[in-house]
Protein backbone atom coordinates (compact mmCIF):
# COMPACT_ATOMS: atom_id res chain seq x y z
CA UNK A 1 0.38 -16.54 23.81
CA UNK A 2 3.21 -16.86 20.93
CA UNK A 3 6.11 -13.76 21.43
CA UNK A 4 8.91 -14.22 18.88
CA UNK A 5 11.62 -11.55 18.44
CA UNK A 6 13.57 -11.03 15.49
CA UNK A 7 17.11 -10.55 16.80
CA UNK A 8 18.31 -9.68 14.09
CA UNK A 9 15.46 -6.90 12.98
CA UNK A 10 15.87 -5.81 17.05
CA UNK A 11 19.69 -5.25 16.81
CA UNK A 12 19.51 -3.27 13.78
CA UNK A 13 16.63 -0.78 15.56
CA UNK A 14 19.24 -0.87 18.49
CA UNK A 15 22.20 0.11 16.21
CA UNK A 16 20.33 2.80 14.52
CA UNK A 17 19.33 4.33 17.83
CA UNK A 18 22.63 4.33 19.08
CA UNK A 19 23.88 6.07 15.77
CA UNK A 20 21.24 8.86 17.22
CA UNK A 21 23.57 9.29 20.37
CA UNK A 22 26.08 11.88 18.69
CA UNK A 23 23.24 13.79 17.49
CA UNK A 24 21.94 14.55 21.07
CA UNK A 25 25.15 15.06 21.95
CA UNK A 26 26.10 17.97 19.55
CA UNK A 27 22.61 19.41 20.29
CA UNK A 28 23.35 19.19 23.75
CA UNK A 29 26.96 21.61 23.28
CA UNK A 30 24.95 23.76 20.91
CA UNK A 31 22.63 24.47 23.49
CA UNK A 32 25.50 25.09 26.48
CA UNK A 33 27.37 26.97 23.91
CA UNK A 34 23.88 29.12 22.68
CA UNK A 35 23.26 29.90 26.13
CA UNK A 36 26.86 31.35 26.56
CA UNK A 37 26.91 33.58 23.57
CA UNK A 38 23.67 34.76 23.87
CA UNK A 39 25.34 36.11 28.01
CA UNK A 40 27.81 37.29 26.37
CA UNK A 41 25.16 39.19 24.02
CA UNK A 42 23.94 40.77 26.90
CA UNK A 43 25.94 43.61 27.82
CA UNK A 44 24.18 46.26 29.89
CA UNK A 45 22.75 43.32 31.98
CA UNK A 46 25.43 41.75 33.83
CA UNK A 47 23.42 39.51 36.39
CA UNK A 48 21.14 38.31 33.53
CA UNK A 49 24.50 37.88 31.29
CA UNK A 50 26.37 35.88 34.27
CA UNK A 51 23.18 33.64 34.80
CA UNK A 52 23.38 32.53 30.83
CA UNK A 53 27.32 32.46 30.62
CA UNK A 54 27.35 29.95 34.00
CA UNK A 55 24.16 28.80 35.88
CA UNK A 56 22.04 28.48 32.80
CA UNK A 57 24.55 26.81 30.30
CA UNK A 58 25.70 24.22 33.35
CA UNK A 59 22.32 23.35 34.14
CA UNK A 60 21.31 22.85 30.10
CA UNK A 61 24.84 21.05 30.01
CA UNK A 62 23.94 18.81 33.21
CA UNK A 63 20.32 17.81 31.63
CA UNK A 64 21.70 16.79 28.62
CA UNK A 65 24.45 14.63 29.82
CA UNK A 66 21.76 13.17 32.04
CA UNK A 67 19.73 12.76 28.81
CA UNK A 68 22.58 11.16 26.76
CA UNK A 69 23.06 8.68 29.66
CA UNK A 70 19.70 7.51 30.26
CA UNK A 71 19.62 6.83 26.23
CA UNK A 72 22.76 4.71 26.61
CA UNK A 73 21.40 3.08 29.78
CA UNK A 74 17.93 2.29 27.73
CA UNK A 75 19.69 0.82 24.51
CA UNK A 76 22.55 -1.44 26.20
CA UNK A 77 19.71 -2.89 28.75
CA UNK A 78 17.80 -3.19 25.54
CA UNK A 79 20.73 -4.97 24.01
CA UNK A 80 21.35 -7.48 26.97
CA UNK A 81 18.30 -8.40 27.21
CA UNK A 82 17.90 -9.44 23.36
CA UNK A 83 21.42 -11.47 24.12
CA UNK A 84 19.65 -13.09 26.58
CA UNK A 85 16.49 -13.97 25.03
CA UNK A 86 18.49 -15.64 21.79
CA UNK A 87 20.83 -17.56 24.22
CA UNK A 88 17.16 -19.15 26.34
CA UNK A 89 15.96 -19.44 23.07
CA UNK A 90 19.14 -21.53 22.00
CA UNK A 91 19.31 -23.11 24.99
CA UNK A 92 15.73 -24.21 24.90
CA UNK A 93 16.11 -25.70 21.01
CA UNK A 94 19.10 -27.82 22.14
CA UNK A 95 16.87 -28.88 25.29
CA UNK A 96 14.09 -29.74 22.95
CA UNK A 97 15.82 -31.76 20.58
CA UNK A 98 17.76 -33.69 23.34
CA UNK A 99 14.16 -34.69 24.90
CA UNK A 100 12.32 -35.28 21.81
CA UNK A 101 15.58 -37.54 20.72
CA UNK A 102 14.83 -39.15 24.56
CA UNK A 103 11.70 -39.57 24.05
CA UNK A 104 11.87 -41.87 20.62
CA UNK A 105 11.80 -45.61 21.69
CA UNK A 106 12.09 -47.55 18.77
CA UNK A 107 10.41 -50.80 20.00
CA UNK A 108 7.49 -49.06 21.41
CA UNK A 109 4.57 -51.20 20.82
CA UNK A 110 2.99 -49.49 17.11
CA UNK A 111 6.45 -47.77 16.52
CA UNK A 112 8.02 -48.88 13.18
């Protein structure tokens, strides 16, 4: 099998995701914040107006800071572990060329 990762190709997918983060963010306080006002809406219907205004807009609030953070966990694991496959892949070049260097013997019998 033959895997080879362009780093440089992967980083920019893991920037652009990243630049995605504020996004789900906003949507995240829109959502708290729609759930509020529409409580507040609700006038003649305190209990179903309290629910929106508190239980409902912490728990949207609560999933999408959980959301936000699992995106940020996903993209910097994603990030170490392209750092860490271009330094083995480094590290494997300079152990190459210091065995194939090794390996030359110049008065080998048939060498020139």
């Amino acid at each position: 099998m033959f895997y080879d990762i362009d780093d440089k190709a992967v980083r920019g997918t893991i920037s652009n995701t990243r630049g995605t983060v504020p996004a789900i963010e906003s949507s995240n306080r829109d959502l708290k914040n729609g759930a509020s006002d529409l409580g507040g809406s609700l006038l003649h219907s305190k209990q179903t107006s309290g629910a929106l205004a508190g239980d409902v807009a912490s728990a949207f609030e609560s999933a999408g800071q959980a959301l936000v953070e699992m995106v940020n966990n996903n993209i910097d694991s994603t990030d170490d572990a392209v750092q860490k496959y271009t330094q083995g892949d480094q590290l494997m070049c300079t152990a190459a060329n210091a065995g194939n260097q090794q390996a030359h013997v110049s008065d080998m019998p048939g060498m020139q």
